[in-house]
N, C-alpha and C. Protein backbone atom coordinates (compact mmCIF):
# COMPACT_ATOMS: atom_id res chain seq x y z
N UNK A 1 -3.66 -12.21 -25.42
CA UNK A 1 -2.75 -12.76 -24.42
C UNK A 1 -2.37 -11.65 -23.44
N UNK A 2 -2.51 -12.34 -22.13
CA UNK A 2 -2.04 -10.89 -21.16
C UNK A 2 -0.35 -11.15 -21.50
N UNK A 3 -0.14 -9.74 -20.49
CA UNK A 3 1.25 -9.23 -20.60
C UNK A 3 2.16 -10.15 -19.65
N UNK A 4 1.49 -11.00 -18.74
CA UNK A 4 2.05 -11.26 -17.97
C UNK A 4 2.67 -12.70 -18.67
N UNK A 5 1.77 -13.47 -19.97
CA UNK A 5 2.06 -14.81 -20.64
C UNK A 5 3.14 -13.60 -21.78
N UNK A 6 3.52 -12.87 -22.28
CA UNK A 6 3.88 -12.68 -23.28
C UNK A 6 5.20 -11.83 -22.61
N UNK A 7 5.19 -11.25 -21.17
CA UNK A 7 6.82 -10.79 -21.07
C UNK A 7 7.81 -11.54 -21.39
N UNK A 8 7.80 -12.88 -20.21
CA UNK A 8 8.47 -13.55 -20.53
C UNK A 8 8.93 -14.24 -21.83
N UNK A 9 8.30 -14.29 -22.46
CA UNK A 9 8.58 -15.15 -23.80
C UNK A 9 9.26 -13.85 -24.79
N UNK A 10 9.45 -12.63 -24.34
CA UNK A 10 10.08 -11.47 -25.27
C UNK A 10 11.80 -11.47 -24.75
N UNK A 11 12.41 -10.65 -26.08
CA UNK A 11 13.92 -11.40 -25.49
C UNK A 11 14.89 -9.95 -24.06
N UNK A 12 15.73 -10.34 -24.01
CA UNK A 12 16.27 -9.29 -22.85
C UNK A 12 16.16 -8.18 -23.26
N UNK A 13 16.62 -7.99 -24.40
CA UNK A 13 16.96 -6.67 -24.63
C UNK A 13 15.72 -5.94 -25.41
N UNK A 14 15.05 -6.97 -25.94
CA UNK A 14 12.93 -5.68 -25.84
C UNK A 14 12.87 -5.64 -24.44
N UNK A 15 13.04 -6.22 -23.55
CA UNK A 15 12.20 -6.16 -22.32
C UNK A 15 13.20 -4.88 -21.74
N UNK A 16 14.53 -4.51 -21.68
CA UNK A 16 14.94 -3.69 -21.52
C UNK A 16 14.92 -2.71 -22.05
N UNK A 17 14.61 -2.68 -23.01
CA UNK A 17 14.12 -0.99 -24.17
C UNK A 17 12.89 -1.04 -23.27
N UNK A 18 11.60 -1.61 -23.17
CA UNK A 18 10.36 -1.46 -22.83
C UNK A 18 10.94 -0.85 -20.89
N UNK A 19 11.51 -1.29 -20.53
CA UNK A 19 12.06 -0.62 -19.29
C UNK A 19 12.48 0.90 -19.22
N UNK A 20 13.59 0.90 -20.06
CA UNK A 20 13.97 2.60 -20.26
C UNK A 20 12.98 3.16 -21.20
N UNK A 21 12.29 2.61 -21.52
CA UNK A 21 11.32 3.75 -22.87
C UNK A 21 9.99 3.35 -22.12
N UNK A 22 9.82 3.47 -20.85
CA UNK A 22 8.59 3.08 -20.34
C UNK A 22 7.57 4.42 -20.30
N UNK A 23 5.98 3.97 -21.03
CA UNK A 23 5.36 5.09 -21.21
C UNK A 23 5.63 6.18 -22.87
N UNK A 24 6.30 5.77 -23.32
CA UNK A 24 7.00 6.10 -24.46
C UNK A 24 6.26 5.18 -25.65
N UNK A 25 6.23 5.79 -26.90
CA UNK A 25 5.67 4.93 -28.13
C UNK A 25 6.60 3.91 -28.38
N UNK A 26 5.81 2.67 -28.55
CA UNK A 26 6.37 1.08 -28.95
C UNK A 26 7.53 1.44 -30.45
N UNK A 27 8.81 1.15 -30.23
CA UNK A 27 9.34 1.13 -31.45
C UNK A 27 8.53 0.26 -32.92
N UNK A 28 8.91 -0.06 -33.64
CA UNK A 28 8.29 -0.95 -34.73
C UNK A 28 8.84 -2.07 -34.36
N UNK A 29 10.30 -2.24 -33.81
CA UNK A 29 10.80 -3.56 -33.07
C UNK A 29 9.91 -3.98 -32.01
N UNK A 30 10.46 -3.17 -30.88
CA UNK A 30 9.68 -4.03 -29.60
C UNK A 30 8.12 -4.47 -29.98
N UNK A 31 7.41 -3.31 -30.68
CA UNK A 31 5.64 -3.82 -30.98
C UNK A 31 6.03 -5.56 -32.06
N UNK A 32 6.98 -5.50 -32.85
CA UNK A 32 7.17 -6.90 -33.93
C UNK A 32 7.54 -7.36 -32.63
N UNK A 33 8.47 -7.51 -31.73
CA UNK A 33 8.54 -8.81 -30.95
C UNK A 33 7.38 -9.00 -29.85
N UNK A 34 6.95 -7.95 -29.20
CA UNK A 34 5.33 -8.69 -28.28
C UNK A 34 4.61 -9.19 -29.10
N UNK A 35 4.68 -8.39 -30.61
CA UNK A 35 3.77 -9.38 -31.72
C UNK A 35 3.67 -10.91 -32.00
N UNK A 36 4.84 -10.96 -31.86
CA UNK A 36 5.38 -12.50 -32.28
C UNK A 36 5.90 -13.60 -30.93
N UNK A 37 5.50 -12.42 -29.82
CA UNK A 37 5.33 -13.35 -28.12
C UNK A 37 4.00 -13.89 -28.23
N UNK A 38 3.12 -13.12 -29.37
CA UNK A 38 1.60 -13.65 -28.92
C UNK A 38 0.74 -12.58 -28.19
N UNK A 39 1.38 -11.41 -28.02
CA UNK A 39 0.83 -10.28 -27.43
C UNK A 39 -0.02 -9.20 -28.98
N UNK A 40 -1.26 -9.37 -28.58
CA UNK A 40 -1.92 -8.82 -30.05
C UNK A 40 -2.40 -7.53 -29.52
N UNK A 41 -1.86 -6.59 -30.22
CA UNK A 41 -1.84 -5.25 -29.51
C UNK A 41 -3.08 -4.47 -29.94
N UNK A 42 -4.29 -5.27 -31.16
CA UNK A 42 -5.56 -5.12 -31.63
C UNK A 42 -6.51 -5.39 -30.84
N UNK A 43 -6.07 -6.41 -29.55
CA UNK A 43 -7.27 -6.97 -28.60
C UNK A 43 -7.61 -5.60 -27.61
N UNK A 44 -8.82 -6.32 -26.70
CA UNK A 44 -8.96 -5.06 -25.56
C UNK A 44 -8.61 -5.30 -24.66
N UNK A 45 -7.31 -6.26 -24.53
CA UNK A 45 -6.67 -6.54 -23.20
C UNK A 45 -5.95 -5.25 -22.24
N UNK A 46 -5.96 -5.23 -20.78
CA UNK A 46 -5.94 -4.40 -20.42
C UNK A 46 -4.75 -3.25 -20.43
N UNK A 47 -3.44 -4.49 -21.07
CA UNK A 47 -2.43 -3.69 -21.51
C UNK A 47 -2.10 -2.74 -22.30
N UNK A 48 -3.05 -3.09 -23.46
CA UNK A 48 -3.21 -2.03 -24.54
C UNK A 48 -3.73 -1.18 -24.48
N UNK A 49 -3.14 0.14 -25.12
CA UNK A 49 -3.23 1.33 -24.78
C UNK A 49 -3.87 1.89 -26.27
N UNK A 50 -3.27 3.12 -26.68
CA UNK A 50 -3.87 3.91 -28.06
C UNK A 50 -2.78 3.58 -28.78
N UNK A 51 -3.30 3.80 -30.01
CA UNK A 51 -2.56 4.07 -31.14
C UNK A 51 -2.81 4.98 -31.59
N UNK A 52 -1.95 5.75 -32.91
CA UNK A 52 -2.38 7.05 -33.51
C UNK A 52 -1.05 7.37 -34.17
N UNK A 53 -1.22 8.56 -34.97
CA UNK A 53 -0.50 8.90 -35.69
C UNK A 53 1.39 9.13 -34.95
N UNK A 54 1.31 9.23 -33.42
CA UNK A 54 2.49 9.30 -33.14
C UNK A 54 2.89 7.69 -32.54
N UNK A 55 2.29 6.85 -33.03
CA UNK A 55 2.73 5.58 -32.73
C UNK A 55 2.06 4.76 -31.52
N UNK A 56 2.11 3.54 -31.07
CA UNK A 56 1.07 2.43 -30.25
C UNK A 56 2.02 2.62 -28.79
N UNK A 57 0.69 3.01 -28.11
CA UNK A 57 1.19 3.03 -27.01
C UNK A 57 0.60 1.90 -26.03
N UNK A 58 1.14 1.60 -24.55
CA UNK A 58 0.60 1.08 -23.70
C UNK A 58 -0.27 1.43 -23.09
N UNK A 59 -1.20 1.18 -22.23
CA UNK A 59 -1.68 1.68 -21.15
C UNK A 59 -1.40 2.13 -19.93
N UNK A 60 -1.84 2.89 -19.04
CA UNK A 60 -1.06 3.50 -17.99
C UNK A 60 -0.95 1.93 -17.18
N UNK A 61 -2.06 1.46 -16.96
CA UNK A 61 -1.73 0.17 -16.40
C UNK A 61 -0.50 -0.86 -16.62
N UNK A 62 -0.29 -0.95 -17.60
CA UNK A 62 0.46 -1.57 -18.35
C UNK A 62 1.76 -1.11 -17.72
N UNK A 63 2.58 0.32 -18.08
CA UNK A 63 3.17 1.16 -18.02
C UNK A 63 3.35 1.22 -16.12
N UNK A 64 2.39 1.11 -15.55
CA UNK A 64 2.52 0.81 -14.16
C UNK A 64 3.61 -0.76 -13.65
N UNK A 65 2.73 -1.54 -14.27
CA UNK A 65 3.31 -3.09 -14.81
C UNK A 65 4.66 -3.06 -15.04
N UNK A 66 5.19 -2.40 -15.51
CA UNK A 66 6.44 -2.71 -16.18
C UNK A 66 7.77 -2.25 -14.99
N UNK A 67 6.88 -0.55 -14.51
CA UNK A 67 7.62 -0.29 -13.94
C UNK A 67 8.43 -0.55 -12.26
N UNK A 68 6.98 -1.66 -11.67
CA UNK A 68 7.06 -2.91 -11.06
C UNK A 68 8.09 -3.75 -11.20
N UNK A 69 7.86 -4.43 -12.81
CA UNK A 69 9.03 -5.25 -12.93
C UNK A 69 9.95 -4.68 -13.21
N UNK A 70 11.03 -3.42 -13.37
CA UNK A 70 12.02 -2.62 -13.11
C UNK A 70 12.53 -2.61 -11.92
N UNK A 71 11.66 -2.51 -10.85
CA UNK A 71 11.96 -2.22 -9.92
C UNK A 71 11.82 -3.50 -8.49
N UNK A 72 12.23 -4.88 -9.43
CA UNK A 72 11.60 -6.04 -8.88
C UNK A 72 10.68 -6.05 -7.77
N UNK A 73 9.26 -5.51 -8.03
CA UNK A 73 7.88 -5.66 -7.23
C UNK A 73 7.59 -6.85 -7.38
């Protein structure tokens, strides 16, 4: 699912952590709620970024994305 079907459906306050922690590793919260928007952070959609031992990140794209909608683009 893109990011764009799964923002909306995440609640205010992930979408506001994902705002101030933009570019920053996914808490275990915010990654459980895009999880459960339907956002599967295993696909190769273009949002998804790496994972690794310091935690799942976005993509710069993504991370571009967001900071758009911060800044109502």
């Amino acid at each position: 699912m893109d990011i764009r079907e799964w923002w909306p459906r995440i609640d205010d306050s992930t979408r506001q952590w994902l705002i101030d922690h933009n570019g920053e590793a996914l808490s275990a919260e915010a990654l459980g709620v895009i999880s459960a928007a339907g956002g599967v952070v295993t696909s190769d959609a273009w949002w998804v970024g790496q994972g690794g031992p310091t935690g799942f990140y976005l993509s710069d794209a993504a991370v571009d994305w967001i900071e758009e909608r911060a800044n109502d683009e």
